[in-house]
C-alpha atoms as a PDB file:
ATOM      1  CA  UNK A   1      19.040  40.109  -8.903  1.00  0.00           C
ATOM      2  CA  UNK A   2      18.432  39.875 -12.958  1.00  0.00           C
ATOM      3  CA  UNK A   3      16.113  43.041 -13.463  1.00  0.00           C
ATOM      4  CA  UNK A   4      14.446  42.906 -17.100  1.00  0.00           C
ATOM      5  CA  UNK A   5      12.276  46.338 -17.811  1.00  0.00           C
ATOM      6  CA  UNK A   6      10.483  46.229 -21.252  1.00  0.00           C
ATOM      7  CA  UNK A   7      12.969  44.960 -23.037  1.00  0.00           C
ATOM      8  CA  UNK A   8      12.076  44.249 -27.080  1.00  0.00           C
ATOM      9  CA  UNK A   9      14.458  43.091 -29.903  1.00  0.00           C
ATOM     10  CA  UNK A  10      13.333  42.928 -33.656  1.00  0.00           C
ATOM     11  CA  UNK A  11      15.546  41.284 -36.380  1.00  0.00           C
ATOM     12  CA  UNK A  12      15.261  42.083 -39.874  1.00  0.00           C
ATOM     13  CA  UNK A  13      13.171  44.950 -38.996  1.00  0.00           C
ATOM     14  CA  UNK A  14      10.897  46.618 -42.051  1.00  0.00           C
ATOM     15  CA  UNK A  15      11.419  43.715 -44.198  1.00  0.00           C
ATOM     16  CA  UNK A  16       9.460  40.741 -45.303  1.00  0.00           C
ATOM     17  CA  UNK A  17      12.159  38.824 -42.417  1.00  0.00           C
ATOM     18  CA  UNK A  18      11.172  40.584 -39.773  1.00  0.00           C
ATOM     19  CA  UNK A  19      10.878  38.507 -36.753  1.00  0.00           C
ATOM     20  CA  UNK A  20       9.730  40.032 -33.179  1.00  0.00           C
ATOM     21  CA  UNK A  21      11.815  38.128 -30.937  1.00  0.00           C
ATOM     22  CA  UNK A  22      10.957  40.076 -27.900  1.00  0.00           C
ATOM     23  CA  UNK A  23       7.875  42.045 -27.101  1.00  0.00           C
ATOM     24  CA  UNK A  24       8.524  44.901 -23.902  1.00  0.00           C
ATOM     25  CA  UNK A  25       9.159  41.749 -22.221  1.00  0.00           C
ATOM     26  CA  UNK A  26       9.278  42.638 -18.334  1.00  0.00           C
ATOM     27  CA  UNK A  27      10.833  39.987 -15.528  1.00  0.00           C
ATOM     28  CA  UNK A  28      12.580  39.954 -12.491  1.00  0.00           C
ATOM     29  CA  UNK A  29      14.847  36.727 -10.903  1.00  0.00           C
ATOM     30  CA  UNK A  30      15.710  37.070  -7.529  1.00  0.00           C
ATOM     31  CA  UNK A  31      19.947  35.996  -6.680  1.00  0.00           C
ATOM     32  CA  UNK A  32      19.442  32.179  -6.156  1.00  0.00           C
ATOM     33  CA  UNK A  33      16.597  31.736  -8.015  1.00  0.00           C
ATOM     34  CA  UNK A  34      16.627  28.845 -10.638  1.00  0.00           C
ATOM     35  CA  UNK A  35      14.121  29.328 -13.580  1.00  0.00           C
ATOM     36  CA  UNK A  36      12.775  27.015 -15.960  1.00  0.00           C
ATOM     37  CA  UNK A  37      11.978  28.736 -19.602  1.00  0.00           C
ATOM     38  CA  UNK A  38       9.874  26.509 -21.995  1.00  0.00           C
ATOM     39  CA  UNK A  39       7.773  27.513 -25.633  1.00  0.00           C
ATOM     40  CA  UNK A  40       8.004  26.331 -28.926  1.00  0.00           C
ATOM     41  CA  UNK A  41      10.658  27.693 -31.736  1.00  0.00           C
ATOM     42  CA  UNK A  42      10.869  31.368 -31.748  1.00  0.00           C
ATOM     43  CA  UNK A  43       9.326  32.067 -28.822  1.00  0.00           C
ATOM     44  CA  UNK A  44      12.160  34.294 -27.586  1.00  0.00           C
ATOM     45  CA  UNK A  45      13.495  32.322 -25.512  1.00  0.00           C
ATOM     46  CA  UNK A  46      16.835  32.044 -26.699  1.00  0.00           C
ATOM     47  CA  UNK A  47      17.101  35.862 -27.659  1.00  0.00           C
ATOM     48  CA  UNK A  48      16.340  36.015 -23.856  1.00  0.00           C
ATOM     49  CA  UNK A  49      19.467  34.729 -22.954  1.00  0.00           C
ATOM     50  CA  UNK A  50      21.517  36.227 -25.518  1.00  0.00           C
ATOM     51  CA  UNK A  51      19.953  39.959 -24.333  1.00  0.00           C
ATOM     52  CA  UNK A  52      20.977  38.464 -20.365  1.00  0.00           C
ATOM     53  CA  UNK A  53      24.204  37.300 -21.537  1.00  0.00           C
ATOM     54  CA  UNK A  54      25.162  40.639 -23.688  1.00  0.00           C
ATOM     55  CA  UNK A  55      25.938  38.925 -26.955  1.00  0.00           C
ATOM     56  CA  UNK A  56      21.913  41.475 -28.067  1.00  0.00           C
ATOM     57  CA  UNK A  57      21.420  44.453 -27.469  1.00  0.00           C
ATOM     58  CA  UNK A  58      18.033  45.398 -26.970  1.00  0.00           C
ATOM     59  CA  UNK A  59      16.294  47.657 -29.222  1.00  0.00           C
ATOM     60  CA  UNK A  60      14.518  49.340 -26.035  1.00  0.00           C
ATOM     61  CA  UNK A  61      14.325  48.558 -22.679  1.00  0.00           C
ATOM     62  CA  UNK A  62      17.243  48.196 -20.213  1.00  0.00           C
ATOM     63  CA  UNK A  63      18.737  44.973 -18.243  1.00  0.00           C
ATOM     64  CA  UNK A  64      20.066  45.159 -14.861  1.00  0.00           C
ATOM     65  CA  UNK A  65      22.200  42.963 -12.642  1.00  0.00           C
ATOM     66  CA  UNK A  66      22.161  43.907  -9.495  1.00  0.00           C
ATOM     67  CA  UNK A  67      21.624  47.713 -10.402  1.00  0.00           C
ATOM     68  CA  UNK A  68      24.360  47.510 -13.334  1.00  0.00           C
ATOM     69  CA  UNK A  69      23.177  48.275 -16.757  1.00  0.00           C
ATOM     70  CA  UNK A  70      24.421  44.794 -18.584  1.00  0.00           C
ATOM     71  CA  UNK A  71      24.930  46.338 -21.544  1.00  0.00           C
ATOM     72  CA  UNK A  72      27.223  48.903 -20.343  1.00  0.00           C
ATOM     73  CA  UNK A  73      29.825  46.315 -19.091  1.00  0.00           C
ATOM     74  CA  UNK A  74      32.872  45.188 -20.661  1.00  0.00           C
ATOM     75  CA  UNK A  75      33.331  41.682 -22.069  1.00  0.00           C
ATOM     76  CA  UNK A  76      35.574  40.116 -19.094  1.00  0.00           C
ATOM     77  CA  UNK A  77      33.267  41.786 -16.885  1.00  0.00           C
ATOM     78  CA  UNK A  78      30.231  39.940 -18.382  1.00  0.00           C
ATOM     79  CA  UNK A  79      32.349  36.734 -18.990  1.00  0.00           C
ATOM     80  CA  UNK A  80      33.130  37.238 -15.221  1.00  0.00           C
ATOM     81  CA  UNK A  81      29.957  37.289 -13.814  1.00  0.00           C
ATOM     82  CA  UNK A  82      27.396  35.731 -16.401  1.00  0.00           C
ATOM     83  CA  UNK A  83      28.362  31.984 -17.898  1.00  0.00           C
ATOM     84  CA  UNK A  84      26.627  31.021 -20.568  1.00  0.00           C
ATOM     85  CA  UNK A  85      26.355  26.745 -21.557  1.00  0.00           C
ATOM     86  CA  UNK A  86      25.102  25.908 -24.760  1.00  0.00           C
ATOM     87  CA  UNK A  87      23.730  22.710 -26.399  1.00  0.00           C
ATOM     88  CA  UNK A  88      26.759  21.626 -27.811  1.00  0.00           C
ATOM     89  CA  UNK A  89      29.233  20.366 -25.476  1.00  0.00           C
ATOM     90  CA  UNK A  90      31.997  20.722 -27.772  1.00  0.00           C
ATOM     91  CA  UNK A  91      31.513  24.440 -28.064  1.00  0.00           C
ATOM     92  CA  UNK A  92      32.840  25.792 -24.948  1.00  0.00           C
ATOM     93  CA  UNK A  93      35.948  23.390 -24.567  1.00  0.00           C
ATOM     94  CA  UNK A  94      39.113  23.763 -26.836  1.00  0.00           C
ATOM     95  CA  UNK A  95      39.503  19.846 -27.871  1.00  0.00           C
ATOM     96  CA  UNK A  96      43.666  19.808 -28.319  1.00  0.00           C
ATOM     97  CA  UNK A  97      43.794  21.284 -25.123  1.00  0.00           C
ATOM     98  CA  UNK A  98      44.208  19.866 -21.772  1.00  0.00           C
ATOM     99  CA  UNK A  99      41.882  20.209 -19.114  1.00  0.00           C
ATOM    100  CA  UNK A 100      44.243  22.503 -17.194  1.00  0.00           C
ATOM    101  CA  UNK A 101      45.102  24.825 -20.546  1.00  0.00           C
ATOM    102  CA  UNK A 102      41.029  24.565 -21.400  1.00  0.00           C
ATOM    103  CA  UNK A 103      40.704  26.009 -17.417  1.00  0.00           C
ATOM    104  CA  UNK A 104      43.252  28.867 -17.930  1.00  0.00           C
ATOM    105  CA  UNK A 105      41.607  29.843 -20.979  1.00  0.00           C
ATOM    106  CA  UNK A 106      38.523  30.505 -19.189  1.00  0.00           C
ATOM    107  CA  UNK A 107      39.675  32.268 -16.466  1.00  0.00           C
ATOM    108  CA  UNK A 108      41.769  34.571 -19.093  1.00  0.00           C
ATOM    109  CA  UNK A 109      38.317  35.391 -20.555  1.00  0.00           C
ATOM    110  CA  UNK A 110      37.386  37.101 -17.391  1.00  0.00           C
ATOM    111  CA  UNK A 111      39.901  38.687 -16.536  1.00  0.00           C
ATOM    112  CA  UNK A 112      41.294  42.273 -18.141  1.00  0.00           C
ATOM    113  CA  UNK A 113      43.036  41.714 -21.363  1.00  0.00           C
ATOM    114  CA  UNK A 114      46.484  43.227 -20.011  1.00  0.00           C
ATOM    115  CA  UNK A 115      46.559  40.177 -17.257  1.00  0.00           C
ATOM    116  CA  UNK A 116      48.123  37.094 -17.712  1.00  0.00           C
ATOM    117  CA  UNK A 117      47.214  33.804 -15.614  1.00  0.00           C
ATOM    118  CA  UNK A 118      49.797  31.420 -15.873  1.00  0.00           C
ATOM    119  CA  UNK A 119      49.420  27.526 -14.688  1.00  0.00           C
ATOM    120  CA  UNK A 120      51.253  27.245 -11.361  1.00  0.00           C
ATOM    121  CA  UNK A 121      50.870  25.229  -8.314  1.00  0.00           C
ATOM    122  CA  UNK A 122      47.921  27.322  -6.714  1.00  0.00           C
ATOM    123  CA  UNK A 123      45.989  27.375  -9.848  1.00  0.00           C
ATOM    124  CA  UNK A 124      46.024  23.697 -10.468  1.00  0.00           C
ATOM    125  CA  UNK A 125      45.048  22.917  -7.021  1.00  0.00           C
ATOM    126  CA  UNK A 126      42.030  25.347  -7.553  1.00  0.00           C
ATOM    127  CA  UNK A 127      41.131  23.404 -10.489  1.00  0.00           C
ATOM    128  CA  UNK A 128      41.543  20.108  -9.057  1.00  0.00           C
ATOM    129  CA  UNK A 129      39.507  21.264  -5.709  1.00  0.00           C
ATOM    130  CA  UNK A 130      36.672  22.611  -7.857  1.00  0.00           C
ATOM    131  CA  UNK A 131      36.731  19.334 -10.711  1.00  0.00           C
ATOM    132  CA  UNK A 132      36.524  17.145  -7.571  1.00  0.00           C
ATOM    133  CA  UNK A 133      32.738  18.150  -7.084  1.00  0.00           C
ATOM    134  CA  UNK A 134      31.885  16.660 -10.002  1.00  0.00           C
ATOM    135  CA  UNK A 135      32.533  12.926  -8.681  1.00  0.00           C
ATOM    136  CA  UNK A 136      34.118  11.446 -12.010  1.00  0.00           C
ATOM    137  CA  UNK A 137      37.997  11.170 -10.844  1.00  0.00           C
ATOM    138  CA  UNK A 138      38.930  13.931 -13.625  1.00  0.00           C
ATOM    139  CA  UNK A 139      41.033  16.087 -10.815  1.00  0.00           C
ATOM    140  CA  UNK A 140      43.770  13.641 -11.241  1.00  0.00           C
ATOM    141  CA  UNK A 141      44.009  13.922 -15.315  1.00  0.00           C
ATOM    142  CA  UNK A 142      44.330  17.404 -15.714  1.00  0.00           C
ATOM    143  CA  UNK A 143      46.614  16.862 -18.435  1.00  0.00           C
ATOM    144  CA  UNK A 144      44.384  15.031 -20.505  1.00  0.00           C
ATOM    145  CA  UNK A 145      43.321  15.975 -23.910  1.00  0.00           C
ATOM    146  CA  UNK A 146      39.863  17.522 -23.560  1.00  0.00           C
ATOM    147  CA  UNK A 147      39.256  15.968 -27.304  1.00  0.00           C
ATOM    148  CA  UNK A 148      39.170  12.750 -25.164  1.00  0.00           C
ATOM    149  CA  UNK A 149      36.491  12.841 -23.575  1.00  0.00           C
ATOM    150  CA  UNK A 150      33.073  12.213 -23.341  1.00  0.00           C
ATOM    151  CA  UNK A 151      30.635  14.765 -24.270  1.00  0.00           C
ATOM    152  CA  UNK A 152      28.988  14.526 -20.780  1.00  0.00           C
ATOM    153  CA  UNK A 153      32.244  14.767 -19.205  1.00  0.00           C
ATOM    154  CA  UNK A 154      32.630  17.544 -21.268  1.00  0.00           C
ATOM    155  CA  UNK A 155      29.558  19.721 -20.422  1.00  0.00           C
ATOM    156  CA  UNK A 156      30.250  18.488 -16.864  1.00  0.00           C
ATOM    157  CA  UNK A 157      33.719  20.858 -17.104  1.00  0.00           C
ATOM    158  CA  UNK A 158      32.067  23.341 -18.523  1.00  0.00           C
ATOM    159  CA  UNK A 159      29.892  24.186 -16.024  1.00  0.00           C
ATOM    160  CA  UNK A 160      33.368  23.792 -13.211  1.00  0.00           C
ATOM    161  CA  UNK A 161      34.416  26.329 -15.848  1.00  0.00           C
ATOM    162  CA  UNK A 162      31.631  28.536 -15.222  1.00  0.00           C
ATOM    163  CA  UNK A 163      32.115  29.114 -11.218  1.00  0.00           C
ATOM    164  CA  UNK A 164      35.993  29.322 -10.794  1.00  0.00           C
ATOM    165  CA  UNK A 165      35.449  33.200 -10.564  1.00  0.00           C
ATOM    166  CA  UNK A 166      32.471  35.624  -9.372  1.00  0.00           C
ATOM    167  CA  UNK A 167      29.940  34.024 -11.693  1.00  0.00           C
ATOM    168  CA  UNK A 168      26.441  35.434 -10.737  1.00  0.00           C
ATOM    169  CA  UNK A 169      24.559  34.379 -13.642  1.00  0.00           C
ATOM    170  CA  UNK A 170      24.132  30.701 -14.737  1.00  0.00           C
ATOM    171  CA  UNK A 171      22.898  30.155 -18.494  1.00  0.00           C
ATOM    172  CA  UNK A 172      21.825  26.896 -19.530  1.00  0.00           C
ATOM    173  CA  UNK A 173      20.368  26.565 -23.624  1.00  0.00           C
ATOM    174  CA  UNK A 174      19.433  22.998 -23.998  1.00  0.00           C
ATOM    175  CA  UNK A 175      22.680  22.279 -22.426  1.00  0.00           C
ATOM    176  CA  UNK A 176      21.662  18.049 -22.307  1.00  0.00           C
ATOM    177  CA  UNK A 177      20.309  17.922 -25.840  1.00  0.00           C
ATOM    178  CA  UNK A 178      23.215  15.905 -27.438  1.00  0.00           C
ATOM    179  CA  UNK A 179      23.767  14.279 -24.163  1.00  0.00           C
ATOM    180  CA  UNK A 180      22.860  10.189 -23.827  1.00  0.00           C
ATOM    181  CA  UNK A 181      20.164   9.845 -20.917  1.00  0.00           C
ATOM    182  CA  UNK A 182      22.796   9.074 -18.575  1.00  0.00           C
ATOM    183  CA  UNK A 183      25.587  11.837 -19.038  1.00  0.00           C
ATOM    184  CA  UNK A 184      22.389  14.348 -19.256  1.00  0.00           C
ATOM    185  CA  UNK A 185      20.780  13.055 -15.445  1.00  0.00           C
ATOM    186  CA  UNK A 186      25.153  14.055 -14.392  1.00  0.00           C
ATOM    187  CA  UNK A 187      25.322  17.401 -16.209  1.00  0.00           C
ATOM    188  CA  UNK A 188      21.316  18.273 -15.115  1.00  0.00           C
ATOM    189  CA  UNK A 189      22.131  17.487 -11.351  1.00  0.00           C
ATOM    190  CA  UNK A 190      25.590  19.187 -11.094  1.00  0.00           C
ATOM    191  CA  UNK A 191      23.910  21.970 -12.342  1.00  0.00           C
ATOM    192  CA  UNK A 192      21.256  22.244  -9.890  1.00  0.00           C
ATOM    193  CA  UNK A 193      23.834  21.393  -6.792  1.00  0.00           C
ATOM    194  CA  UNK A 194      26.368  24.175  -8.056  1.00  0.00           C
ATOM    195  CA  UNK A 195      23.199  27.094  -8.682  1.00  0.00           C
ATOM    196  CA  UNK A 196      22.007  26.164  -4.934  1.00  0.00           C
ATOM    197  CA  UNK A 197      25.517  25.920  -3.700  1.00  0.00           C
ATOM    198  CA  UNK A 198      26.540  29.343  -5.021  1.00  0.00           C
ATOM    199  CA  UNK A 199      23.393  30.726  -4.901  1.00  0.00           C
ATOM    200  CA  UNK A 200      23.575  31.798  -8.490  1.00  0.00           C
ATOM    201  CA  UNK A 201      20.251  33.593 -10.721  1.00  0.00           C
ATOM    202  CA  UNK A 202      20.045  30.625 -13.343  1.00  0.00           C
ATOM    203  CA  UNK A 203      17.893  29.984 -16.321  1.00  0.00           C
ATOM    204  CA  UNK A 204      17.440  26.646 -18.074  1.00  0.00           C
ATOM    205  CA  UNK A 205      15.578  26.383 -21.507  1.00  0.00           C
ATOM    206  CA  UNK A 206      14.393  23.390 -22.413  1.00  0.00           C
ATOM    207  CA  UNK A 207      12.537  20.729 -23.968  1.00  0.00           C
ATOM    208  CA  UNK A 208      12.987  18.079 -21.785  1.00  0.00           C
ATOM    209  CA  UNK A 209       9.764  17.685 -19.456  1.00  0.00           C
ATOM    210  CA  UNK A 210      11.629  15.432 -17.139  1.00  0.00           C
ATOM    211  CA  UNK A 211      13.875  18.911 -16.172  1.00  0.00           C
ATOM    212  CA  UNK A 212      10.997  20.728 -16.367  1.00  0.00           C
ATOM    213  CA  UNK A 213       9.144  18.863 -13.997  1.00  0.00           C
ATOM    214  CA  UNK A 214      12.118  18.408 -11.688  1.00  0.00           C
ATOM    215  CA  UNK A 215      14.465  21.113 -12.080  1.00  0.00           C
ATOM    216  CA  UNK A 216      13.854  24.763 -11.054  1.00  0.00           C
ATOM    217  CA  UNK A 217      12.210  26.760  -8.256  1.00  0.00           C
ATOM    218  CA  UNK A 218      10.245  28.727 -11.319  1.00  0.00           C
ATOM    219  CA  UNK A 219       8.655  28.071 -14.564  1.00  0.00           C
ATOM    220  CA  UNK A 220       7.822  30.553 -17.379  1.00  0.00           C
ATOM    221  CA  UNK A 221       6.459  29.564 -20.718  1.00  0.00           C
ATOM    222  CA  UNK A 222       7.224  32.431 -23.322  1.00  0.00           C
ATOM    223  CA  UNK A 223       5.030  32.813 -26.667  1.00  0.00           C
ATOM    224  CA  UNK A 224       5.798  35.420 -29.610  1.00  0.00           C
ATOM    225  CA  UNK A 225       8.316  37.214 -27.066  1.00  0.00           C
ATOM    226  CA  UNK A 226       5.967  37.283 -23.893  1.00  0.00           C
ATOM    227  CA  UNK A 227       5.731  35.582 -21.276  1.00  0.00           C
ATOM    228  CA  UNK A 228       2.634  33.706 -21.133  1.00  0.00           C
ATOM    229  CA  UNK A 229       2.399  32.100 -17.690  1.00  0.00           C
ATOM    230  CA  UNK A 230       4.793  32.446 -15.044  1.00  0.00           C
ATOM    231  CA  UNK A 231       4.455  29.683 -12.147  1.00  0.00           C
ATOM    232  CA  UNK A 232       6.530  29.571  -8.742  1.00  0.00           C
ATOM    233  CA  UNK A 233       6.935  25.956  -7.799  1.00  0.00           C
ATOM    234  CA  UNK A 234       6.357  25.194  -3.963  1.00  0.00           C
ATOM    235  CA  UNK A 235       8.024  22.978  -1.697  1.00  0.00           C
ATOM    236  CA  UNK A 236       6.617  19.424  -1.960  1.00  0.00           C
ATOM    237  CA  UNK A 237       4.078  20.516  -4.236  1.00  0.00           C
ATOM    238  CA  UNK A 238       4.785  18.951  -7.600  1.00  0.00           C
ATOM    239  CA  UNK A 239       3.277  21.052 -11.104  1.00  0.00           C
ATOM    240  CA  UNK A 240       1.112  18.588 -12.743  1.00  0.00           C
ATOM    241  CA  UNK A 241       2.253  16.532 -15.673  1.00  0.00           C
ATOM    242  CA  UNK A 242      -0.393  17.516 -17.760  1.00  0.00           C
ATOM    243  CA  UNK A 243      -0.566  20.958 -17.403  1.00  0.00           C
ATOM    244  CA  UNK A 244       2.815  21.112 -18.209  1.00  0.00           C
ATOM    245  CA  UNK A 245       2.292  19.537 -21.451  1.00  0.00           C
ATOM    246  CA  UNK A 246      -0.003  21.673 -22.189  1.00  0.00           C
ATOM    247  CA  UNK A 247       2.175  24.231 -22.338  1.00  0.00           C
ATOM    248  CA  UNK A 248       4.583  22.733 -24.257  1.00  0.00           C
ATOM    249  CA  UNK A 249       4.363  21.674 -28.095  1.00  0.00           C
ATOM    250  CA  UNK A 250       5.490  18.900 -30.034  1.00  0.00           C
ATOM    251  CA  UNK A 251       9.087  19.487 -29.901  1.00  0.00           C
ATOM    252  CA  UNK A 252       8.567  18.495 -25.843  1.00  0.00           C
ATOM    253  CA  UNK A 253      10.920  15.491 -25.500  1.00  0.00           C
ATOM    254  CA  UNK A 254       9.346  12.616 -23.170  1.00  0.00           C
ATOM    255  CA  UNK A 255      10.261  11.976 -19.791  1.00  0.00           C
ATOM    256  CA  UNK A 256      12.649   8.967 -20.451  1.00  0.00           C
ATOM    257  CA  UNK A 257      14.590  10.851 -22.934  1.00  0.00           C
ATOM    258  CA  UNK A 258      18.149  12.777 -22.339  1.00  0.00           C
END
């Protein structure tokens, strides 16, 4: 359970900058729960995730998982149990790495900085069990340079990355926008199979009304750092296309886009 209590985060604040990213926002997501978060630019959606993922602190207001005060963990523990995917799939992947070393570095993150994980025989078969789900034969070229691959293939690690521990939390930012149609349809569905399959709180923000539409249990649309409608989706009941637009502006992307 994500607990968010009237939580509100100001940049620049007293100056002619001053932005109000957040507004004694308020919002809870139940463990399993995948959420949807649309608005335009500076809505606060992305300083949402950055408050969830600890990289803000709030200026008031508090942030629970399950009952812990996020901001009062330490790094690995927060690398450990929230995972955070951003729109860039070269950001979380170290290019002259191998996809084994790129694994190890990720589990090293979440782990106390006085513990070393070395690459043995038990590790790489944990790697190569969990790379398996993704269907694309990349368990049996774990010595590949990560610089060689595809974006989508890429991203698709990435989010492998993001379970090999206690992960609890699942952030997505745009995490198909530099994605072709094709490798973004992979990375959007291995997402939603691994958040049901681990039963992980996740939040996607995007543009894309095709993942919108399809994607999520829940939909919030956020304005000036509220949220201005919150909508639980119900089984077999689809949200209408048009009311979704509605609610997004012209940045929306169209539904035969990546």
């Amino acid at each position: 359970m994500i607990q968010v209590e009237a939580v509100s985060k100001t940049f620049n604040p007293g100056t002619v900058n001053e932005v109000k990213a957040l507004d004694k926002l308020t919002l809870s997501i139940p463990t399993g729960q995948f959420l949807v978060v649309i608005g335009s630019n500076g809505s606060g959606k992305s300083s949402l995730l950055n408050l969830l993922s600890g990289g803000l602190k709030p200026d008031s207001g508090q942030i629970f998982l399950d009952k812990t005060l996020v901001s009062g963990l330490e790094e690995y523990q927060r690398s450990r149990w929230i995972s955070h995917i951003f729109q860039n799939p070269l950001a979380g992947t170290a290019p002259d790495l191998s996809i084994l070393d790129n694994f190890r570095l990720a589990s090293i993150r979440t782990h106390p900085k006085s513990l070393f994980i070395g690459i043995h025989d038990t590790f790489r078969k944990k790697v190569q069990e969990k790379i398996s789900l993704l269907g694309m034969g990349l368990e049996n070229k774990l010595d590949k340079l990560m610089g060689t691959l595809s974006g989508g293939q890429r991203q698709a690690l990435t989010l492998i990355m993001a379970i090999m521990d206690d992960a609890k939390i699942l952030l997505l930012d745009e995490p198909t926008a530099a994605l072709d149609v094709k490798s973004a349809r992979i990375v959007m569905e291995t997402a939603s199979r691994i958040i049901e399959e681990y039963s992980l709180s996740a939040l996607l923000v995007t543009h894309n009304l095709r993942d919108v539409l399809q994607y999520g249990d829940r939909v919030i649309q956020m304005g000036e750092g509220r949220i201005l409608k919150d909508i639980l989706k119900s089984p077999g009941v689809e949200l209408d296309i048009r009311d979704v637009y509605s609610w997004m502006d012209r940045e929306i992307i169209p539904d035969n886009a990546g």
